[in-house]
PDB file of N, CA and C in Angstrom:
ATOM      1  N   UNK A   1      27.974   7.204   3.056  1.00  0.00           N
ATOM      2  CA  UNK A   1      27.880   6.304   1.925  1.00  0.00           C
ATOM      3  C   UNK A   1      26.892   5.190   2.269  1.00  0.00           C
ATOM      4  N   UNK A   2      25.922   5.066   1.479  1.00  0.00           N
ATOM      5  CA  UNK A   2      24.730   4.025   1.689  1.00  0.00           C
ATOM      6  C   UNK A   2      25.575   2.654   0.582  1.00  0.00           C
ATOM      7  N   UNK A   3      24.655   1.869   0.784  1.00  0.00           N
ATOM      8  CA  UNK A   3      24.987   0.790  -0.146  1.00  0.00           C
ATOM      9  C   UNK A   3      23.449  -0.496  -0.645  1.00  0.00           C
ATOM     10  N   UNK A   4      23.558  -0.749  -1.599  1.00  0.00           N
ATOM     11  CA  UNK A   4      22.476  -1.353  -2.037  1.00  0.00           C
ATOM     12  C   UNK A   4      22.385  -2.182  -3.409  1.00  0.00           C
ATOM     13  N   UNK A   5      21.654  -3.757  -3.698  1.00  0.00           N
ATOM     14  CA  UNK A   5      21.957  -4.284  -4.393  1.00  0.00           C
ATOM     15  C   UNK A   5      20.916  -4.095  -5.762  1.00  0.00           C
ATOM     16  N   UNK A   6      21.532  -3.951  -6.753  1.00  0.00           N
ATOM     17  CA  UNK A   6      20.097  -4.022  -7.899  1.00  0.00           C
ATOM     18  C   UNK A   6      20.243  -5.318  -8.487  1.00  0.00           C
ATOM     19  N   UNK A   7      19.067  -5.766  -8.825  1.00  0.00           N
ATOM     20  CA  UNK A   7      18.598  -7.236  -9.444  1.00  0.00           C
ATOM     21  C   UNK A   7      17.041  -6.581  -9.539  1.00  0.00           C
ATOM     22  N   UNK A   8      17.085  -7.457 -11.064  1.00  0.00           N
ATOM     23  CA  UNK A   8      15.783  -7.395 -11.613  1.00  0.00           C
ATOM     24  C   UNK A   8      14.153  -8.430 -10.622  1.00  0.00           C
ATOM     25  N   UNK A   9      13.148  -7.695 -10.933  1.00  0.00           N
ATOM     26  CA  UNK A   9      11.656  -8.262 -10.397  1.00  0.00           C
ATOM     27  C   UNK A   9      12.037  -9.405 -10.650  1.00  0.00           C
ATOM     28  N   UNK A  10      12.093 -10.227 -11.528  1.00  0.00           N
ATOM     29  CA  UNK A  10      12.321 -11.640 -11.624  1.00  0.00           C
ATOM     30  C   UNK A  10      13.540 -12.038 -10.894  1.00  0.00           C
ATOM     31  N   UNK A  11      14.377 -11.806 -10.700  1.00  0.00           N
ATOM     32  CA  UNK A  11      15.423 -12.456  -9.616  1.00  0.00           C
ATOM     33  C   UNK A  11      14.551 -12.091  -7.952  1.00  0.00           C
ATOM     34  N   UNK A  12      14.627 -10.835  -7.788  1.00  0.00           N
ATOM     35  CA  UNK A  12      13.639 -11.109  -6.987  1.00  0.00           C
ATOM     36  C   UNK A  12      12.801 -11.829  -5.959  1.00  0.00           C
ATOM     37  N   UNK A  13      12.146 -12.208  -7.274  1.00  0.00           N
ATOM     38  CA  UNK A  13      10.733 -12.935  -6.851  1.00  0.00           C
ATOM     39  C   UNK A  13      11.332 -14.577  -6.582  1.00  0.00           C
ATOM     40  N   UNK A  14      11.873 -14.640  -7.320  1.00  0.00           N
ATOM     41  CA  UNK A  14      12.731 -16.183  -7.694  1.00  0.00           C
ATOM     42  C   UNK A  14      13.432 -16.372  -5.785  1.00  0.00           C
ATOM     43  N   UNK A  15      13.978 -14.984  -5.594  1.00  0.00           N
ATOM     44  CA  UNK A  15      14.616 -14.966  -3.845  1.00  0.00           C
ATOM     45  C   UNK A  15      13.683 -15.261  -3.009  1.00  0.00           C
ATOM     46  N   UNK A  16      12.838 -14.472  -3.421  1.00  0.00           N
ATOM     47  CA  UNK A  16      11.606 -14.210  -2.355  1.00  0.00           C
ATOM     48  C   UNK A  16      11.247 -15.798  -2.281  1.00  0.00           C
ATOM     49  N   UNK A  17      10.807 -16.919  -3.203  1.00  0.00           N
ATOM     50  CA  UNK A  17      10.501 -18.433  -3.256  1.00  0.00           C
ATOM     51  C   UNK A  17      11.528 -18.971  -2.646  1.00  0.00           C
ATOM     52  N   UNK A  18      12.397 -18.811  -2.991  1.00  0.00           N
ATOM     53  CA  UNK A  18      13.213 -19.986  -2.669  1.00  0.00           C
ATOM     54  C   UNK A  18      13.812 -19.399  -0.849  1.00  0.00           C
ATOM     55  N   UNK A  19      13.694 -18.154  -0.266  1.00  0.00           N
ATOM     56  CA  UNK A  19      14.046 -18.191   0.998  1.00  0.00           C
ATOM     57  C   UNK A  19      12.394 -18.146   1.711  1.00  0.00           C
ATOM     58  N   UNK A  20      11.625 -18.601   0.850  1.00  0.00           N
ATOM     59  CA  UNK A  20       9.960 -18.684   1.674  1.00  0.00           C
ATOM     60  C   UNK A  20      10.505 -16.760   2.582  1.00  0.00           C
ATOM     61  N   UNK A  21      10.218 -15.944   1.948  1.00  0.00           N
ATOM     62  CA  UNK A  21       9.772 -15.060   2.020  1.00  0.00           C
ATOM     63  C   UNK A  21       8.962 -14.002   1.256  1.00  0.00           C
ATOM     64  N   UNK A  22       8.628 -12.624   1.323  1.00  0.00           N
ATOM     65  CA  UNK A  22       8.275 -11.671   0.512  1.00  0.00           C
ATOM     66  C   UNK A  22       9.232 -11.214  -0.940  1.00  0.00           C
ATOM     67  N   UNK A  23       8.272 -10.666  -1.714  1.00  0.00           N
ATOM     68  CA  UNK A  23       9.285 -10.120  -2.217  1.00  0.00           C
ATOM     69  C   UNK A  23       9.804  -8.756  -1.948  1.00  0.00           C
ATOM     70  N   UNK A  24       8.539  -7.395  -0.941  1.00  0.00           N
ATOM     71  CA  UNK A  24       9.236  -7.140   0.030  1.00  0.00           C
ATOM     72  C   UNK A  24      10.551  -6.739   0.988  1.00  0.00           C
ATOM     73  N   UNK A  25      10.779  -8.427   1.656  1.00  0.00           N
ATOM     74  CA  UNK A  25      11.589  -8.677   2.550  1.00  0.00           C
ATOM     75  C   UNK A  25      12.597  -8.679   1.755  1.00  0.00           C
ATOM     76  N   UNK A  26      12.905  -9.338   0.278  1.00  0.00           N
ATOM     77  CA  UNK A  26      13.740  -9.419  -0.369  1.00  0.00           C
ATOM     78  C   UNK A  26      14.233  -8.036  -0.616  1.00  0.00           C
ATOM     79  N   UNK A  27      13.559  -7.274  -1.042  1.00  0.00           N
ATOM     80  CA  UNK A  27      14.026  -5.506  -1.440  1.00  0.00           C
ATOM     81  C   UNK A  27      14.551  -4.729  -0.114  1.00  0.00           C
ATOM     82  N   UNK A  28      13.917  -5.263   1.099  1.00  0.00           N
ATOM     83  CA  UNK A  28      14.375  -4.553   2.200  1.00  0.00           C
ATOM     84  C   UNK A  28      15.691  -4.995   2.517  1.00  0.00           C
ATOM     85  N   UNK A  29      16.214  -6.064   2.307  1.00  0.00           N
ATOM     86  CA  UNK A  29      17.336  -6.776   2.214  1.00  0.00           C
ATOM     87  C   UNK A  29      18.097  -6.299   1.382  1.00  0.00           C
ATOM     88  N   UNK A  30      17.710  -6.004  -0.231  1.00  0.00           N
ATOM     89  CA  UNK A  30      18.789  -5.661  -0.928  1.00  0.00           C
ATOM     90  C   UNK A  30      18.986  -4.050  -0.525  1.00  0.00           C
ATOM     91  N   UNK A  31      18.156  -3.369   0.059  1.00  0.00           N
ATOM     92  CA  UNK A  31      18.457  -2.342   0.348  1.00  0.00           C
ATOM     93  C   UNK A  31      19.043  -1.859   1.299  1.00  0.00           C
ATOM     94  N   UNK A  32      19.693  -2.969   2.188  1.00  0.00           N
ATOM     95  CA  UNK A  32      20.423  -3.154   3.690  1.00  0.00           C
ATOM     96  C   UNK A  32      19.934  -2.394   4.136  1.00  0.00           C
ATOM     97  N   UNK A  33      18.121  -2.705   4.502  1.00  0.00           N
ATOM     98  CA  UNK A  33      17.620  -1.831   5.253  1.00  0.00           C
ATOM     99  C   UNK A  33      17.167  -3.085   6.644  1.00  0.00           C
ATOM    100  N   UNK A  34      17.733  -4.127   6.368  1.00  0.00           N
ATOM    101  CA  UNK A  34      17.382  -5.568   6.987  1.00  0.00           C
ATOM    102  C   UNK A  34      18.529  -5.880   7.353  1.00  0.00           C
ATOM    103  N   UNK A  35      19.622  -6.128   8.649  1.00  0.00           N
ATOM    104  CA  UNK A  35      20.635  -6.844   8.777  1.00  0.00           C
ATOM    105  C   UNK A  35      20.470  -8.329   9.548  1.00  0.00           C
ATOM    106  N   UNK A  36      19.589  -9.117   9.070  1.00  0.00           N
ATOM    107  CA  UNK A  36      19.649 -10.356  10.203  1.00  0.00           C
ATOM    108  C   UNK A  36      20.603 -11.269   9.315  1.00  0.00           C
ATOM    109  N   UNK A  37      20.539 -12.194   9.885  1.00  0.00           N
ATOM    110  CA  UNK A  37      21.394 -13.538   8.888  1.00  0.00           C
ATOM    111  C   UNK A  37      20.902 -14.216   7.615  1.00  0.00           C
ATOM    112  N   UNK A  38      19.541 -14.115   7.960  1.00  0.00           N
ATOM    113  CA  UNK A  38      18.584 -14.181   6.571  1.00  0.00           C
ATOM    114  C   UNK A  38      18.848 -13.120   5.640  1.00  0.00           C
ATOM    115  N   UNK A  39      18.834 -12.195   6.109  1.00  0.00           N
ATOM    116  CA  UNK A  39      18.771 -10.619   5.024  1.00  0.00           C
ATOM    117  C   UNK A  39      20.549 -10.863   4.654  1.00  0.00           C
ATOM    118  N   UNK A  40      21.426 -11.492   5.212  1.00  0.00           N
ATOM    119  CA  UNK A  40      22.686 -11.173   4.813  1.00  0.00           C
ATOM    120  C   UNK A  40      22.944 -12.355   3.696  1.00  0.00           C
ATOM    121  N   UNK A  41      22.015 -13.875   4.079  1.00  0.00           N
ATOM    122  CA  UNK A  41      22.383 -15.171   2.814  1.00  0.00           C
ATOM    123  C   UNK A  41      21.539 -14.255   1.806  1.00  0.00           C
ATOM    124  N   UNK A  42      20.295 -13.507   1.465  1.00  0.00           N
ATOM    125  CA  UNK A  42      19.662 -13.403   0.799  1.00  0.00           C
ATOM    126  C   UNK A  42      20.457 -12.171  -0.384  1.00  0.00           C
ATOM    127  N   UNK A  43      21.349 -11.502   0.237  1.00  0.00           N
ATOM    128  CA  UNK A  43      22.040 -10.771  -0.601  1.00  0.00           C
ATOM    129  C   UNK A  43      23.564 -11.531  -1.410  1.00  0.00           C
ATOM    130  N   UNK A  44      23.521 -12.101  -0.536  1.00  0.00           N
ATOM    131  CA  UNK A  44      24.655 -12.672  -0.736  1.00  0.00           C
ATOM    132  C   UNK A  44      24.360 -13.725  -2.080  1.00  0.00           C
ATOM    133  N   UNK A  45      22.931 -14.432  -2.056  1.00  0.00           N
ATOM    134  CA  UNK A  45      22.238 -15.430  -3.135  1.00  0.00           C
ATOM    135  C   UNK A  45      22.235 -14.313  -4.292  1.00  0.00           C
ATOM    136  N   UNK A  46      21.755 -13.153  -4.260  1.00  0.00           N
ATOM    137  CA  UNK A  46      21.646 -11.899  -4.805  1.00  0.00           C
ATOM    138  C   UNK A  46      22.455 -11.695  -5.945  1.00  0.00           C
ATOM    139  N   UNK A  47      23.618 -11.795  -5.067  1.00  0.00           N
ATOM    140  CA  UNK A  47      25.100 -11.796  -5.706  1.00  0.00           C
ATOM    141  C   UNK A  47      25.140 -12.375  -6.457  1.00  0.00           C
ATOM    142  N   UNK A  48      25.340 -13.750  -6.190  1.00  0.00           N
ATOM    143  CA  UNK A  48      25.533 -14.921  -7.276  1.00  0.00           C
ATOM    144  C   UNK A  48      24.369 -15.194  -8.501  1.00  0.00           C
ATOM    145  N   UNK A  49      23.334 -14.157  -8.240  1.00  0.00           N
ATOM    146  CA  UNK A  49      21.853 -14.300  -9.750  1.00  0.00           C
ATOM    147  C   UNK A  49      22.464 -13.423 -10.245  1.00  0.00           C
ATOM    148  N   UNK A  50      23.788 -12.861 -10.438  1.00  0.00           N
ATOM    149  CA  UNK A  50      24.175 -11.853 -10.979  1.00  0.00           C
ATOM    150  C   UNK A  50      23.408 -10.143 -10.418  1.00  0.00           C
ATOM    151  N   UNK A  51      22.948 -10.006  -9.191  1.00  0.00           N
ATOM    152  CA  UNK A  51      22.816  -8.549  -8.911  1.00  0.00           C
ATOM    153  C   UNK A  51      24.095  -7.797  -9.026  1.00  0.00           C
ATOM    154  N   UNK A  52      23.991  -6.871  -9.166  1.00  0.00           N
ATOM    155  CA  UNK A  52      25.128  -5.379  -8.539  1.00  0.00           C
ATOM    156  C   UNK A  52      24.743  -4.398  -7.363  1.00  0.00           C
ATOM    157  N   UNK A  53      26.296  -4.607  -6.878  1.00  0.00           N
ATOM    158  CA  UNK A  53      26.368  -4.185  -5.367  1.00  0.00           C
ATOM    159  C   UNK A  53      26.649  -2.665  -6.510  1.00  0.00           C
ATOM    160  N   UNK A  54      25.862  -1.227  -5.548  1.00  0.00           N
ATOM    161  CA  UNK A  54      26.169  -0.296  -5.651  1.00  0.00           C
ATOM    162  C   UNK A  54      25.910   0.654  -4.619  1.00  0.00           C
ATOM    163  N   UNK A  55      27.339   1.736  -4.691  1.00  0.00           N
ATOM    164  CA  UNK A  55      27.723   2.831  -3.254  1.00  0.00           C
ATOM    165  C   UNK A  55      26.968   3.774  -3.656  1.00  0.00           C
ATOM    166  N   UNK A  56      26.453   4.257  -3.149  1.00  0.00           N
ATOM    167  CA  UNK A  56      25.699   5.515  -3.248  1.00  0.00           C
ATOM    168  C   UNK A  56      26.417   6.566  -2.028  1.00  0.00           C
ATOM    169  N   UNK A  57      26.626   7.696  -2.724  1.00  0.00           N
ATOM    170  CA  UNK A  57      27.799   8.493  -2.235  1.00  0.00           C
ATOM    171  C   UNK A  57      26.806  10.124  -2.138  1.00  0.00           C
ATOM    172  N   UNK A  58      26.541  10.670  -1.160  1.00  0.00           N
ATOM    173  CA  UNK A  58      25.452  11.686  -0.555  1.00  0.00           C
ATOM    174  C   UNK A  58      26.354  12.772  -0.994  1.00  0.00           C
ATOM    175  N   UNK A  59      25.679  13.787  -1.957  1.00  0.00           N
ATOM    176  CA  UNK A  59      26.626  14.969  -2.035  1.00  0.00           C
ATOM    177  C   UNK A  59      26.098  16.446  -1.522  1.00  0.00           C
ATOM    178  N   UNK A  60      25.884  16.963  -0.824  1.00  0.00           N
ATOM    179  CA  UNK A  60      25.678  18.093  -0.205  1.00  0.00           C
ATOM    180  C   UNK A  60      25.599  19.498  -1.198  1.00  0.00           C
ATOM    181  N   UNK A  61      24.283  19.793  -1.807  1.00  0.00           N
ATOM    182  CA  UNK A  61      24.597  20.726  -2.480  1.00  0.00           C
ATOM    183  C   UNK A  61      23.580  21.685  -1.905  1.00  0.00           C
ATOM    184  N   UNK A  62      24.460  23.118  -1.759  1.00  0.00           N
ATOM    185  CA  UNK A  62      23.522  24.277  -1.158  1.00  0.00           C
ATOM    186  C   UNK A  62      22.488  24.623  -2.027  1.00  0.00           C
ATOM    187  N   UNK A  63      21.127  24.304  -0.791  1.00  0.00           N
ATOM    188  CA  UNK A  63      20.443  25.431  -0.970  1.00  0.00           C
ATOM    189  C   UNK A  63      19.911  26.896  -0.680  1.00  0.00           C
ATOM    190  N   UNK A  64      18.903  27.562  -1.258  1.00  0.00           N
ATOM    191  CA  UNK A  64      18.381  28.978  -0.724  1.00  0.00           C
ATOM    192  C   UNK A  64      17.623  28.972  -0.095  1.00  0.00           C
ATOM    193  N   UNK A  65      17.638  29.336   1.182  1.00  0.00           N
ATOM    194  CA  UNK A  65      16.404  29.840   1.888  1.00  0.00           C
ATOM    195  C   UNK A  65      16.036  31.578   1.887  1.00  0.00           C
ATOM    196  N   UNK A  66      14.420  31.110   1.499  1.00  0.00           N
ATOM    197  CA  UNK A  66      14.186  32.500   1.287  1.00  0.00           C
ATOM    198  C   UNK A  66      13.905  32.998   2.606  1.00  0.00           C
ATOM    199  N   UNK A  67      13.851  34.175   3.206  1.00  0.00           N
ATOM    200  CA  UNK A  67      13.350  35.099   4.390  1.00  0.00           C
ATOM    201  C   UNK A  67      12.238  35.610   3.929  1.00  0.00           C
ATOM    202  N   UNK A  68      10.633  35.942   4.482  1.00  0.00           N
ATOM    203  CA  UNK A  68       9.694  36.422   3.844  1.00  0.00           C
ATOM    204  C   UNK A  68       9.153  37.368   4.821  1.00  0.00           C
ATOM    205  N   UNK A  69       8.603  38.292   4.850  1.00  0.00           N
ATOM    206  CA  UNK A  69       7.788  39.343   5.021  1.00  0.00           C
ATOM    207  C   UNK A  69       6.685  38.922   5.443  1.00  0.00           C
ATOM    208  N   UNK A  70       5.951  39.485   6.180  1.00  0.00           N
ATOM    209  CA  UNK A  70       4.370  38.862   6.004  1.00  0.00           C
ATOM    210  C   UNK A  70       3.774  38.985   5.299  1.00  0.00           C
ATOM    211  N   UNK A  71       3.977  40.320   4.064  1.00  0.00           N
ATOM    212  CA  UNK A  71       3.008  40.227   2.735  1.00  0.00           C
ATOM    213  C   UNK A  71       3.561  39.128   1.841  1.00  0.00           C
ATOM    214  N   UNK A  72       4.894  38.164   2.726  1.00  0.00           N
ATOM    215  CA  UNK A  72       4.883  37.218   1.507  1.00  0.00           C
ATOM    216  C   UNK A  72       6.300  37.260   0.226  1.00  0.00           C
ATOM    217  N   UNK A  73       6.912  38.576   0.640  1.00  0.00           N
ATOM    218  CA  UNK A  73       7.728  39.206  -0.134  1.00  0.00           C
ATOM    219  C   UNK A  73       8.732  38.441   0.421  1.00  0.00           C
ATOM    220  N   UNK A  74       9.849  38.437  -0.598  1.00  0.00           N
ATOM    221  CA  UNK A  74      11.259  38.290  -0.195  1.00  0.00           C
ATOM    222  C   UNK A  74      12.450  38.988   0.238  1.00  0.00           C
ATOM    223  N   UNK A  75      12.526  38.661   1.706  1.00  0.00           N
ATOM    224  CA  UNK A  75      13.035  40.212   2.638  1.00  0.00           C
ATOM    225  C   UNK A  75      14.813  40.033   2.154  1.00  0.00           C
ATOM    226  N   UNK A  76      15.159  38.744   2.007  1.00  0.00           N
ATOM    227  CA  UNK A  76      16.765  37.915   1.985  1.00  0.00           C
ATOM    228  C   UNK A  76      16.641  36.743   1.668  1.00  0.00           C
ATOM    229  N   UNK A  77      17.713  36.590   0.342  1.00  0.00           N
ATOM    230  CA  UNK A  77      17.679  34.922   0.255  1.00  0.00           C
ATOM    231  C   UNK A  77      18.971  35.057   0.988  1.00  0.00           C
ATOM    232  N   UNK A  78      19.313  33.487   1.636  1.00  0.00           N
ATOM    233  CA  UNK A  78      20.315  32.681   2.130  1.00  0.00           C
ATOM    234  C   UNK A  78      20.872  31.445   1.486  1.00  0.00           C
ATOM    235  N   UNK A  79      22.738  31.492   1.174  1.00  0.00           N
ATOM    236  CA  UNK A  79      22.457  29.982   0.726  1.00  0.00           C
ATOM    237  C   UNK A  79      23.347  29.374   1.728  1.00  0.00           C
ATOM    238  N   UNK A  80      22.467  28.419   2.113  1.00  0.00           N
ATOM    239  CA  UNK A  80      22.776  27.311   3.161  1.00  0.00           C
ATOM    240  C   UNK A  80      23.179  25.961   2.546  1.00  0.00           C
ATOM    241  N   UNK A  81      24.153  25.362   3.094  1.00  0.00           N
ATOM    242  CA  UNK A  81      24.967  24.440   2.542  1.00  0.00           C
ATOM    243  C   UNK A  81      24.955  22.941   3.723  1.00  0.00           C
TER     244      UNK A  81
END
């Protein structure tokens, strides 16, 4: 389970000023791809411009692998999960 904040370009940018950073740094932050103490007030400010915290939940769906021939043909599909 990943996790990540949405807020609009204009909130944003508004973060990005007021913590004298990027806007960027700000997205890498809401994307908790940043854990320092900065990246943690900056989500947290996030919060309160009205962003939404959302889980993103990885679902595993099989695919086919084809087996090929050297002319290219399909000798066996496989479905791998």
């Amino acid at each position: 389970m990943r996790q990540k904040i949405e807020l609009n370009a204009k909130g944003k940018a508004e973060l990005a000023r007021a913590f004298q950073v990027t806007v960027q740094n700000v997205s890498q932050a809401l994307l908790f791809r940043r854990n320092s103490p900065q990246a943690v007030r900056i989500r947290e400010a996030a919060l309160c411009k009205g962003g939404r915290l959302v889980e993103i939940h990885e679902v595993g769906r099989p695919r086919t692998v084809k087996v090929l021939d050297r002319h290219g043909e399909v000798v066996k599909a496989m479905q791998i999960e």
